[in-house]
N, C-alpha and C. Protein backbone atom coordinates (compact mmCIF):
# COMPACT_ATOMS: atom_id res chain seq x y z
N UNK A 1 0.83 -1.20 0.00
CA UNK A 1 0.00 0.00 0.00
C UNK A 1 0.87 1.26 0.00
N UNK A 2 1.82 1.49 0.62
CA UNK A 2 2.65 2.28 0.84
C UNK A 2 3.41 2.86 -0.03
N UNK A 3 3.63 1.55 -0.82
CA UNK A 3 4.65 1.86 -2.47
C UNK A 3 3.58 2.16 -2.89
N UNK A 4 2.74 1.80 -3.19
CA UNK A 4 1.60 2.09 -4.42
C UNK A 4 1.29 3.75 -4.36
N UNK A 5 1.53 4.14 -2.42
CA UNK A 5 1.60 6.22 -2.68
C UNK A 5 2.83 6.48 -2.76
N UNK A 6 3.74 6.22 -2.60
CA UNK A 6 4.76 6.34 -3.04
C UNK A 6 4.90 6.78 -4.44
N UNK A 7 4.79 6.11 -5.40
CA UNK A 7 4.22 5.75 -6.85
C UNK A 7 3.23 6.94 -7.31
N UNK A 8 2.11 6.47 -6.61
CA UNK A 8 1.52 7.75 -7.17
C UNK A 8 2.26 9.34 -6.92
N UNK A 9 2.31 9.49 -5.47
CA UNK A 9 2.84 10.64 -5.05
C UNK A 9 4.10 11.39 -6.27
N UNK A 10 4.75 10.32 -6.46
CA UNK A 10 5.84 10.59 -7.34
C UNK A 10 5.21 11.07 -8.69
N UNK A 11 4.49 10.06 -9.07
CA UNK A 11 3.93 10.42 -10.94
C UNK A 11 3.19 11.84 -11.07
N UNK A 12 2.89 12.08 -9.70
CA UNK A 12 1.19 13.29 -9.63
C UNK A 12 1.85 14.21 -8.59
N UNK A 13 3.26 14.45 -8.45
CA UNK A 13 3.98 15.71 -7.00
C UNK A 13 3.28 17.23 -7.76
N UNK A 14 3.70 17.48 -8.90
CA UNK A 14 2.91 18.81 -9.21
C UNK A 14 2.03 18.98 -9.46
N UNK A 15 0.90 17.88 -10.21
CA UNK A 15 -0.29 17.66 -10.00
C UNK A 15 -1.17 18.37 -8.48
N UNK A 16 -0.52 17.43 -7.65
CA UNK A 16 -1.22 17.51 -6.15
C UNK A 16 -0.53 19.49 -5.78
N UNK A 17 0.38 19.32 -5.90
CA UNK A 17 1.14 20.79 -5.64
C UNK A 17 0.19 22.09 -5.94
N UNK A 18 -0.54 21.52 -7.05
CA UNK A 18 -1.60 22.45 -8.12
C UNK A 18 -2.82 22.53 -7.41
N UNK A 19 -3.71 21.38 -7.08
CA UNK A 19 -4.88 21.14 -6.60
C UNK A 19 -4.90 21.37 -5.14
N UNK A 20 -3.51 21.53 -4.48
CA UNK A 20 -3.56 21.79 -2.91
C UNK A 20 -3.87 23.28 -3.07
N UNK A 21 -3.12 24.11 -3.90
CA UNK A 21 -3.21 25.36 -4.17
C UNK A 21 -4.49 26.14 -4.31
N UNK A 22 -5.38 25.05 -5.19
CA UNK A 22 -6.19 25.79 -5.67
C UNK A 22 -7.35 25.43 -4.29
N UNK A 23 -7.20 24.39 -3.75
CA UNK A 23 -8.18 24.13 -2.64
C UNK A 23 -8.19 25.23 -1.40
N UNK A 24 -6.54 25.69 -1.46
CA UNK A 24 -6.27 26.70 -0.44
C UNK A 24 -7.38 28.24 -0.92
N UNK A 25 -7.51 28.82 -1.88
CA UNK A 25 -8.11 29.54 -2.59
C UNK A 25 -9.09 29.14 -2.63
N UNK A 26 -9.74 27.84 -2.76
CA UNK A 26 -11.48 28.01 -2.68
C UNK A 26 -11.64 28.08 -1.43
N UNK A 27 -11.13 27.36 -0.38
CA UNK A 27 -11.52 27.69 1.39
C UNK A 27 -11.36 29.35 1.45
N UNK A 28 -10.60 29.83 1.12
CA UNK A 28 -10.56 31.69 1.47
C UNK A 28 -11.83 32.04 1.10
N UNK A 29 -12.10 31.49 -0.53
CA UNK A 29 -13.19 32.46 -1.35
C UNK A 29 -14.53 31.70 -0.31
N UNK A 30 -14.71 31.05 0.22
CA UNK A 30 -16.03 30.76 0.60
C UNK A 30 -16.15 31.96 2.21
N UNK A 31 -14.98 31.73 2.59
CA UNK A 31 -15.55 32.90 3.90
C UNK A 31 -14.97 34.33 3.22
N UNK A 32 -14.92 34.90 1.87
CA UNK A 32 -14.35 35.98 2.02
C UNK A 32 -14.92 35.92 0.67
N UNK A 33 -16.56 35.80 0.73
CA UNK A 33 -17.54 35.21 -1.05
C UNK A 33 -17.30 37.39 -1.21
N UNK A 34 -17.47 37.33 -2.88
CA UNK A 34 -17.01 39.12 -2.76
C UNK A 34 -15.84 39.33 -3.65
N UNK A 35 -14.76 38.45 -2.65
CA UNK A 35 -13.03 38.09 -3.68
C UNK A 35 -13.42 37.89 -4.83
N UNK A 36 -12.07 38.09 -5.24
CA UNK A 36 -12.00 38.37 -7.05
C UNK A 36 -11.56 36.33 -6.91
N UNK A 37 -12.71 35.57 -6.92
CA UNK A 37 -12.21 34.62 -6.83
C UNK A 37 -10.78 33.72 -8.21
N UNK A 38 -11.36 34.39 -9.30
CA UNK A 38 -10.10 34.18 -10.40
C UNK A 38 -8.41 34.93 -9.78
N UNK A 39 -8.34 36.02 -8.92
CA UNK A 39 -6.97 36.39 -8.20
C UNK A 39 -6.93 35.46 -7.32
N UNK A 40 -8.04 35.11 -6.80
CA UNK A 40 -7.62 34.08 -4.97
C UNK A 40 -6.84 32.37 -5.71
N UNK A 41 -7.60 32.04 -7.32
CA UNK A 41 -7.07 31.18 -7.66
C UNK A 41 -5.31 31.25 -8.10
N UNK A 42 -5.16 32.36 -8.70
CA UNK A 42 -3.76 32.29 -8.79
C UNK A 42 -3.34 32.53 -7.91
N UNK A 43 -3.19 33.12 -6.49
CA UNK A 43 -2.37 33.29 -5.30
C UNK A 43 -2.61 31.82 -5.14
N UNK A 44 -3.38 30.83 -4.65
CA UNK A 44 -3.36 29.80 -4.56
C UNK A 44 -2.29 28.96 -5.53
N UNK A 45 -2.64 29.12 -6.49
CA UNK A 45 -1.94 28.29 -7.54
C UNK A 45 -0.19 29.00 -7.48
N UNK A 46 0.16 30.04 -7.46
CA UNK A 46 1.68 29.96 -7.34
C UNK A 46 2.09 30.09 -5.87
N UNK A 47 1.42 30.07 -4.59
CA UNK A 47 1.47 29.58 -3.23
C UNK A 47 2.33 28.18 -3.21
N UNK A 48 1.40 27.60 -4.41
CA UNK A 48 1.71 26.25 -3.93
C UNK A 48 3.41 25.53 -4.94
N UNK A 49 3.48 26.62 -6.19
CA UNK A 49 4.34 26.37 -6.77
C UNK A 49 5.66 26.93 -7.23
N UNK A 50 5.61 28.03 -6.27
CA UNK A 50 6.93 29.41 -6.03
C UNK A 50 8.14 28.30 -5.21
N UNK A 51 7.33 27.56 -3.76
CA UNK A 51 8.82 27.06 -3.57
C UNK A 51 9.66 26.40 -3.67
N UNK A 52 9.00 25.61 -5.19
CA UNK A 52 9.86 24.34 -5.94
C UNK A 52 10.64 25.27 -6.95
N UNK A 53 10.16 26.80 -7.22
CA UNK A 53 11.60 27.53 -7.87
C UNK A 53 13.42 26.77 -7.62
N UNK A 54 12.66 26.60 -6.10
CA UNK A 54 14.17 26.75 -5.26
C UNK A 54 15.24 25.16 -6.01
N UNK A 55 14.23 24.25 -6.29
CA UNK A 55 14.77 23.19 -7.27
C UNK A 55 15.35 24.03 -8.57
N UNK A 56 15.01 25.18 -8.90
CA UNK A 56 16.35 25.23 -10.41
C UNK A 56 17.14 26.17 -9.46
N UNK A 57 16.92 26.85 -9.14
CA UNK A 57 17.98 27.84 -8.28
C UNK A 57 19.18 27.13 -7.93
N UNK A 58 18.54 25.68 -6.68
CA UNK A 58 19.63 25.08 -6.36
C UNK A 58 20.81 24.22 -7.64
N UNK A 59 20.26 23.88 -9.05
CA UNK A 59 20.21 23.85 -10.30
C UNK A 59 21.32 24.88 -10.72
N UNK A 60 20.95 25.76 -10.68
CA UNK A 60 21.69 27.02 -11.48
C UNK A 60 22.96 27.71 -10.65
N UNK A 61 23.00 27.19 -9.51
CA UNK A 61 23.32 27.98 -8.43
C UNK A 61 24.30 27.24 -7.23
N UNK A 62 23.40 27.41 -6.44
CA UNK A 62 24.30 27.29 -5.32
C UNK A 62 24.74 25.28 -5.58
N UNK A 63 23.76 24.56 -6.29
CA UNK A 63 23.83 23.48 -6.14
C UNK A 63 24.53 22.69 -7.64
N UNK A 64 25.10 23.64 -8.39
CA UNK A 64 25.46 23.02 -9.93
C UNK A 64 26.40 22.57 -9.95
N UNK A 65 27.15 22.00 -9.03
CA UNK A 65 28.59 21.18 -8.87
C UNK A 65 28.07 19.38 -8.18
N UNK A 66 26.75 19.71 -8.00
CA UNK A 66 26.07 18.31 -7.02
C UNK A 66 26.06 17.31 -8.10
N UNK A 67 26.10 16.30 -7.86
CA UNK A 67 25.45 14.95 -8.72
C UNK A 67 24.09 14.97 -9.77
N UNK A 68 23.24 15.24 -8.66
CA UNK A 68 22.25 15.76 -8.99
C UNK A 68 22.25 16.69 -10.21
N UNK A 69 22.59 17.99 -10.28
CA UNK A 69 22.98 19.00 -10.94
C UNK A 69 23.42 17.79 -12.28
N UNK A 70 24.58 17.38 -11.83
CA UNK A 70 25.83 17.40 -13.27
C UNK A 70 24.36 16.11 -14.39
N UNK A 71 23.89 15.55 -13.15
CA UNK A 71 23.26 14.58 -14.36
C UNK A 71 22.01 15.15 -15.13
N UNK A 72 21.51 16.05 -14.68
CA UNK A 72 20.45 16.35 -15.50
C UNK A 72 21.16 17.41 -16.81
N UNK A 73 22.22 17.91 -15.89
CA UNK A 73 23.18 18.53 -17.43
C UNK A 73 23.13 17.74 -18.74
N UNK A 74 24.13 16.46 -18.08
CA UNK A 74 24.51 15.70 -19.06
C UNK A 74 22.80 15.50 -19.87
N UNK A 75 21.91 15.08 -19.66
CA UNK A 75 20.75 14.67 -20.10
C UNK A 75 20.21 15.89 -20.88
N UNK A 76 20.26 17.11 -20.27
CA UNK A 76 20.04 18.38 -21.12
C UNK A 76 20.87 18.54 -22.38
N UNK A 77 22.13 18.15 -22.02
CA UNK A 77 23.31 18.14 -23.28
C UNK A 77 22.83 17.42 -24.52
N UNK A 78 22.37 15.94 -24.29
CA UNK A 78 21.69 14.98 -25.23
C UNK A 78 20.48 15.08 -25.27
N UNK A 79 19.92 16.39 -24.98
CA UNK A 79 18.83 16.90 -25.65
C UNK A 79 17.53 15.24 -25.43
N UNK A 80 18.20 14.67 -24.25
CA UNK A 80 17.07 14.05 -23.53
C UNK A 80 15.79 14.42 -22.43
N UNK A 81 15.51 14.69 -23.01
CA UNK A 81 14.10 15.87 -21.90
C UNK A 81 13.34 14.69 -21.20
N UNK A 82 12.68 13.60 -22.10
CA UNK A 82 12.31 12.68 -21.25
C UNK A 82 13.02 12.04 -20.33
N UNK A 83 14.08 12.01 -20.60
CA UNK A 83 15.04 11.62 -19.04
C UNK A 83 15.10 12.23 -17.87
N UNK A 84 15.25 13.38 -18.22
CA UNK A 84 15.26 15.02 -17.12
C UNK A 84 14.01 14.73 -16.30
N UNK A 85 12.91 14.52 -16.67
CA UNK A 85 11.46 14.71 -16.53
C UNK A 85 11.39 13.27 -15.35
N UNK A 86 11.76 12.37 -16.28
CA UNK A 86 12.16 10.67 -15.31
C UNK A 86 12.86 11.15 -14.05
N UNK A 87 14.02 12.08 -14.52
CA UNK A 87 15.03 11.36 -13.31
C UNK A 87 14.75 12.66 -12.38
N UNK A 88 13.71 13.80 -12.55
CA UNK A 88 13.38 14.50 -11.89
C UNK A 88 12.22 14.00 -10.85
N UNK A 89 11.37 13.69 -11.30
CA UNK A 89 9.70 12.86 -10.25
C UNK A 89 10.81 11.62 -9.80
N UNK A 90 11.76 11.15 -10.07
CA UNK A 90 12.49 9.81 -9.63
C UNK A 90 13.34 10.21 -8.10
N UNK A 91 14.03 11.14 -8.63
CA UNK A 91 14.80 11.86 -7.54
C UNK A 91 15.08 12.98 -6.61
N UNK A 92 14.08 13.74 -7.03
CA UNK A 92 13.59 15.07 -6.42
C UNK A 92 13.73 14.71 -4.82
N UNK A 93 13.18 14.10 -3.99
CA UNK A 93 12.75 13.39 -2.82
C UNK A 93 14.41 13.63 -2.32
N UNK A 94 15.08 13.38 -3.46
CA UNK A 94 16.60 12.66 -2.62
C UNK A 94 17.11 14.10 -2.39
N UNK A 95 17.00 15.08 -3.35
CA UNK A 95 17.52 16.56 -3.14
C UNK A 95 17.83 17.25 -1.62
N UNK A 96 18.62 17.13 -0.97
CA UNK A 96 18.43 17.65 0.45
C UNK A 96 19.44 18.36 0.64
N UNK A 97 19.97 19.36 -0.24
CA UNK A 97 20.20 20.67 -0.50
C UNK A 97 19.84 22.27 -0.01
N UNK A 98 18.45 21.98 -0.55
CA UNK A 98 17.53 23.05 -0.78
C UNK A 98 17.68 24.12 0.74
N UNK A 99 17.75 24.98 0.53
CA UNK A 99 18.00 26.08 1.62
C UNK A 99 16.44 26.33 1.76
N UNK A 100 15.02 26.59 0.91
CA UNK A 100 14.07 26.81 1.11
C UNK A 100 13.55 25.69 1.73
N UNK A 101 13.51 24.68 1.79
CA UNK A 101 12.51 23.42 2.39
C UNK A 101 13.39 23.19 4.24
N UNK A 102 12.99 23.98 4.68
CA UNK A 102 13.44 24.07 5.93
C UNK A 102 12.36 24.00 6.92
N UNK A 103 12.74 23.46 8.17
CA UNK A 103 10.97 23.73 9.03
C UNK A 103 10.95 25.25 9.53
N UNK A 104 12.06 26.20 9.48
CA UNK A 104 10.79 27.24 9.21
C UNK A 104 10.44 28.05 8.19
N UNK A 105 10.34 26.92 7.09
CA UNK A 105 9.92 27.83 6.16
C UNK A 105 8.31 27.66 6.40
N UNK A 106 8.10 26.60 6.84
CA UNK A 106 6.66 26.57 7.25
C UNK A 106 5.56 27.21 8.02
N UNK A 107 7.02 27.04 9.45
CA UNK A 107 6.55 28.63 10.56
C UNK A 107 6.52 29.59 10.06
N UNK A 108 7.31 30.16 9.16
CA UNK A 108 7.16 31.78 8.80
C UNK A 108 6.01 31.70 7.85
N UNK A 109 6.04 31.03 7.04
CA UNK A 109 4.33 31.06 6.40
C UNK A 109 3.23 30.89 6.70
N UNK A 110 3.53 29.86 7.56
CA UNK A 110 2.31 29.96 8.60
C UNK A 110 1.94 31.35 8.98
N UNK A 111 2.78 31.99 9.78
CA UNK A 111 2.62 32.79 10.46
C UNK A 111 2.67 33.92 9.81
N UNK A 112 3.20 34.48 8.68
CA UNK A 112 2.69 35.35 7.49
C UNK A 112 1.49 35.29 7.43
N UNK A 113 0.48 33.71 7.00
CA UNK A 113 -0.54 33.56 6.64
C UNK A 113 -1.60 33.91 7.55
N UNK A 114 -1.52 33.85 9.19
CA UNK A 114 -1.92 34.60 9.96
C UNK A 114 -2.05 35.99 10.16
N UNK A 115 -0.90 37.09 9.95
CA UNK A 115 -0.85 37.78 10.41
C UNK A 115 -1.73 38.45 8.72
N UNK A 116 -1.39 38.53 7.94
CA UNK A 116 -2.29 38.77 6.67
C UNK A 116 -3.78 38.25 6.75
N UNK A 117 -4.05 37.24 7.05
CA UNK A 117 -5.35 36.82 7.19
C UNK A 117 -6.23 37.63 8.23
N UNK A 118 -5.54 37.90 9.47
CA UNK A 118 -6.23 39.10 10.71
C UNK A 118 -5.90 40.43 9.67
N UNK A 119 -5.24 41.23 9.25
CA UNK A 119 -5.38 42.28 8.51
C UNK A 119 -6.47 42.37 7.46
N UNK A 120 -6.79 41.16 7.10
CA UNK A 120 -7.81 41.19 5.96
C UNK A 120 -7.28 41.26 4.60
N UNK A 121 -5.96 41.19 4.74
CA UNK A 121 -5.08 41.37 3.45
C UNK A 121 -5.16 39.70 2.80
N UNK A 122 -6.39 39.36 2.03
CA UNK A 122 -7.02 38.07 1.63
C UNK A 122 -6.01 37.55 1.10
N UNK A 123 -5.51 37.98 -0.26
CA UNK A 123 -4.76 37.62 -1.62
C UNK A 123 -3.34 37.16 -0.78
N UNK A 124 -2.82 38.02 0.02
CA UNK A 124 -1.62 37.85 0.51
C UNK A 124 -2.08 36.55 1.61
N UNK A 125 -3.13 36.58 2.13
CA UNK A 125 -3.09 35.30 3.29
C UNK A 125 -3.20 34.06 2.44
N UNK A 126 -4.39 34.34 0.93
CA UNK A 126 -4.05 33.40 0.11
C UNK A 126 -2.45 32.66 -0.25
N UNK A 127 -1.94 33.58 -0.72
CA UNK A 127 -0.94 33.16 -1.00
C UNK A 127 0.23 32.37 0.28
N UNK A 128 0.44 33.04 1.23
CA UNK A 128 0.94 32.28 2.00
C UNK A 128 0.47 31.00 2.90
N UNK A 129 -0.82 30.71 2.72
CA UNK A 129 -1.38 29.59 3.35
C UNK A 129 -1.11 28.48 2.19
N UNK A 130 -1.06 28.67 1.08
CA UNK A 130 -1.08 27.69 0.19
C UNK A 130 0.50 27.13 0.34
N UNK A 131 1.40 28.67 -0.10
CA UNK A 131 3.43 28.38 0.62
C UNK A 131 3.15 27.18 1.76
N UNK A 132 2.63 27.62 2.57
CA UNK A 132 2.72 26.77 4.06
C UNK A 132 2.14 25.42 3.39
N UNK A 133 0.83 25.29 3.06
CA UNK A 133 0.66 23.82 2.69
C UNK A 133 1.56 23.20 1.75
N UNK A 134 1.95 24.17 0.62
CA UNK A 134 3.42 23.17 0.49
C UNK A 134 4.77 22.64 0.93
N UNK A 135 4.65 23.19 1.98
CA UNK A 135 6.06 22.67 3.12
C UNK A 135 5.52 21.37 3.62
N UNK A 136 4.25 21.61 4.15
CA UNK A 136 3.34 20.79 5.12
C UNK A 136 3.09 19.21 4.07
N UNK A 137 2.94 19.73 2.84
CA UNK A 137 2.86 18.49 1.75
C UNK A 137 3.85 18.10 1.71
N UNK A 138 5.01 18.32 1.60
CA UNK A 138 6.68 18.13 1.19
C UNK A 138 6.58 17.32 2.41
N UNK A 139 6.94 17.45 3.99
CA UNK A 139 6.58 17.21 4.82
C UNK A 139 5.92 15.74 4.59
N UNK A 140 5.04 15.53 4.90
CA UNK A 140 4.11 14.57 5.10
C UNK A 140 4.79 13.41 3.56
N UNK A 141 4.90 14.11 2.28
CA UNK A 141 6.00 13.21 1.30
C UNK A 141 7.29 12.27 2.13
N UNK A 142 8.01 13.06 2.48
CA UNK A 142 9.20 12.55 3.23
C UNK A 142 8.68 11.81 4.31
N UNK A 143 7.84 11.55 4.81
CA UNK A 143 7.77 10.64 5.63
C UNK A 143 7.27 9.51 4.97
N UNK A 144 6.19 9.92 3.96
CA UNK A 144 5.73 8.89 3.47
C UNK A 144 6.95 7.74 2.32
N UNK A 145 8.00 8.53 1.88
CA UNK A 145 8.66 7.87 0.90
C UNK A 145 10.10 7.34 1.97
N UNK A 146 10.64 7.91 3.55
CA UNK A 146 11.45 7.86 4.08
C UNK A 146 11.09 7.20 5.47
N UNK A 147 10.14 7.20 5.99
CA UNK A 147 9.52 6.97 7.07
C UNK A 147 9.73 8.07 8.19
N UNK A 148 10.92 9.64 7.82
CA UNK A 148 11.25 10.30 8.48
C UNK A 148 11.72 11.62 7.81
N UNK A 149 11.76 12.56 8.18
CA UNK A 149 12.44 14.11 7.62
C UNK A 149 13.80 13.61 6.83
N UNK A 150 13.98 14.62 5.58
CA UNK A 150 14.82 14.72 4.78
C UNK A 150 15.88 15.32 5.82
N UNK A 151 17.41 15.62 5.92
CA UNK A 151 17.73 16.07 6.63
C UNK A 151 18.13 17.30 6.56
N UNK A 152 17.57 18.10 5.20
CA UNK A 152 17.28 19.22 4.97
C UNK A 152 16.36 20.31 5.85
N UNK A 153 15.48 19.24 6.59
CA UNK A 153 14.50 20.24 7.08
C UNK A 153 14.94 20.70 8.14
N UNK A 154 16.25 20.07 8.87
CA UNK A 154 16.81 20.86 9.95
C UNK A 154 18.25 21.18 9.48
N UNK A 155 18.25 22.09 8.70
CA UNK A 155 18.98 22.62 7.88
C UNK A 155 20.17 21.94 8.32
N UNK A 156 20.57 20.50 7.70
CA UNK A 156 21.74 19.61 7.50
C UNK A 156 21.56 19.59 5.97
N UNK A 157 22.07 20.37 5.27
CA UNK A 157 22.10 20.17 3.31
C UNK A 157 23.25 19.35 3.33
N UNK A 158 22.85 18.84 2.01
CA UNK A 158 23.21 17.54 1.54
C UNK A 158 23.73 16.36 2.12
N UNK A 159 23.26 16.36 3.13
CA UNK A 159 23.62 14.57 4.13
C UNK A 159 22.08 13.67 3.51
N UNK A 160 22.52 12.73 3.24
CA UNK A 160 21.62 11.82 2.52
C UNK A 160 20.88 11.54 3.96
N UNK A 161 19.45 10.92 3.65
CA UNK A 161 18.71 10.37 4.75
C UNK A 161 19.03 9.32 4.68
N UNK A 162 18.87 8.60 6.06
CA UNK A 162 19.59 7.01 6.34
C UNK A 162 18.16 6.33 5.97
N UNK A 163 17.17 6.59 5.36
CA UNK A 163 16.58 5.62 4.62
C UNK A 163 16.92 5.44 3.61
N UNK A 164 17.43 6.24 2.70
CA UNK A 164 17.89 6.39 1.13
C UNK A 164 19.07 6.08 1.02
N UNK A 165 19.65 5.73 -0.10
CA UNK A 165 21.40 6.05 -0.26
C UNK A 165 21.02 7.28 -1.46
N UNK A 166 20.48 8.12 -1.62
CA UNK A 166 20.51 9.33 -2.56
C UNK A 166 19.71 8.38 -3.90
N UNK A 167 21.01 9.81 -5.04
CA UNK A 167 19.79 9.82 -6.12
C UNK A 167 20.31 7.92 -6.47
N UNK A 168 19.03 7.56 -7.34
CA UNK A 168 19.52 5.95 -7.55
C UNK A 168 20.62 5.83 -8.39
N UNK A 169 21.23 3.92 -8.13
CA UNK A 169 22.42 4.37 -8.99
C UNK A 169 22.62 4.29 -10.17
N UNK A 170 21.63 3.62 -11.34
CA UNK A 170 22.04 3.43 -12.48
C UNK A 170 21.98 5.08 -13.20
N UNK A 171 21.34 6.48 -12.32
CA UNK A 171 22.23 7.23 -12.72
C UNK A 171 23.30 8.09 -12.20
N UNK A 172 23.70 7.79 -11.26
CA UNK A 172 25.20 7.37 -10.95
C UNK A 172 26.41 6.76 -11.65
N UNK A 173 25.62 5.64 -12.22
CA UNK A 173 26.50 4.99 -13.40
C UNK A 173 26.55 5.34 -14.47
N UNK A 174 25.69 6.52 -14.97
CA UNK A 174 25.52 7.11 -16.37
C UNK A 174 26.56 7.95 -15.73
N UNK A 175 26.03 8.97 -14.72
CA UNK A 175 27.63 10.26 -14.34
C UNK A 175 28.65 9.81 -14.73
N UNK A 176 29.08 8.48 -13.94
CA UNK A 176 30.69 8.30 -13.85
C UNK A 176 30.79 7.58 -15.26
N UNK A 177 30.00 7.46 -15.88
CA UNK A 177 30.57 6.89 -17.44
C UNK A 177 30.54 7.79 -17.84
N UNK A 178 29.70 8.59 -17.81
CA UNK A 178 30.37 9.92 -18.89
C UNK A 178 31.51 10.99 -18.52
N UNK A 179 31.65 10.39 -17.02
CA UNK A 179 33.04 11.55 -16.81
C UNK A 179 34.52 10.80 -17.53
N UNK A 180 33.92 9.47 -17.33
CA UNK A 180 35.16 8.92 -17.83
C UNK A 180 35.85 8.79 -19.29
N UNK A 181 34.44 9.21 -20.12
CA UNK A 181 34.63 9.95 -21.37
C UNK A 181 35.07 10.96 -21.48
C-alpha cells in the first residue's frame, strides 16, 4: 500500500502541488464570497508552486557542482528531456540541498498567513497559506517515501537520509561513465 503512494505521489507531486493550491483559494473564497475569486485562484496556484523555484535555483546555483545537478546537465546536453522529466519525479525526494525546504519555512508562512489573514489582506493570506501547505505536503511526502524528515529540514544540506542512499544508482553509473569519457 505504501509503495503504491509512493508511486503515485511521485507520478502526480505537481499535480497535487496544483490542486492543494487551488483548494487553499477556494476555502478563502467561501468565507471571504465578494473576492476576485479568479486572483484568490492564482495566489493559490503559485502559493503552492513558487517554492519548488528553489529546485532550479539550487540547479543554477548554489547546487550546480552536485550529482544531482551534473546529471540532468549531461541529459540536457543529449537533448534528452524525457530523461530530465524521469530522473526529476524519480529523484527530487533525494535533493536535500535546498535552503528553502526548511521547518521554518513553514513557521514563517504559517505565520505570514496569519498575520495577513487578521489584517484582511485576503490575496496575501491566500498566497501564503497555500506556501505553508506546500512545506506541510513536502513534509508529510518525506515521511511517506522515508519513514522520516529529509535532513534538509533541519537545515543539515546535503547529508543523505539514512533511509535512502541518494539519487539511484544506475544514474550514478551514467555520471561516472560519462566523466570517464
Amino acid at each position: 500500500m505504501r509503495n503504491k503512494l509512493v508511486e503515485k505521489s511521485q507520478t502526480y507531486h505537481i499535480l497535487i502541488h496544483i490542486l492543494l493550491g487551488l483548494i487553499c483559494a477556494l476555502i478563502i473564497s467561501r468565507e471571504f464570497q465578494g473576492e476576485n475569486l479568479f486572483l484568490l485562484l492564482i495566489c493559490g496556484f503559485l502559493g503552492n508552486t513558487l517554492p519548488d523555484l528553489d529546485h532550479v535555483i539550487y540547479y543554477l546555483t548554489y547546487g550546480k557542482d552536485s550529482e544531482y545537478s551534473q546529471i540532468i546537465k549531461l541529459f540536457i546536453k543529449e537533448r534528452d528531456f524525457k530523461e530530465v522529466k524521469d530522473f526529476l519525479r524519480e529523484n527530487h525526494k533525494y535533493l536535500t540541498g535546498l535552503y528553502s525546504h526548511t521547518i521554518l519555512s513553514p513557521l514563517i508562512t504559517g505565520f505570514l498567513t496569519y498575520f495577513f489573514y487578521t489584517k484582511n489582506k485576503i490575496y496575501l493570506a491566500t498566497l501564503f497559506l497555500s506556501i505553508t501547505v506546500h512545506f506541510s505536503y513536502d513534509i508529510l511526502e518525506d515521511l511517506l517515501f522515508f519513514k522520516r524528515l529529509n535532513p534538509n529540514w533541519f537545515m543539515h544540506f546535503n547529508k543523505k537520509n539514512k533511509n535512502n542512499q541518494g539519487i539511484q544508482l544506475p544514474y550514478l553509473e551514467f555520471l561516472k561513465s560519462k566523466k570517464k569519457n
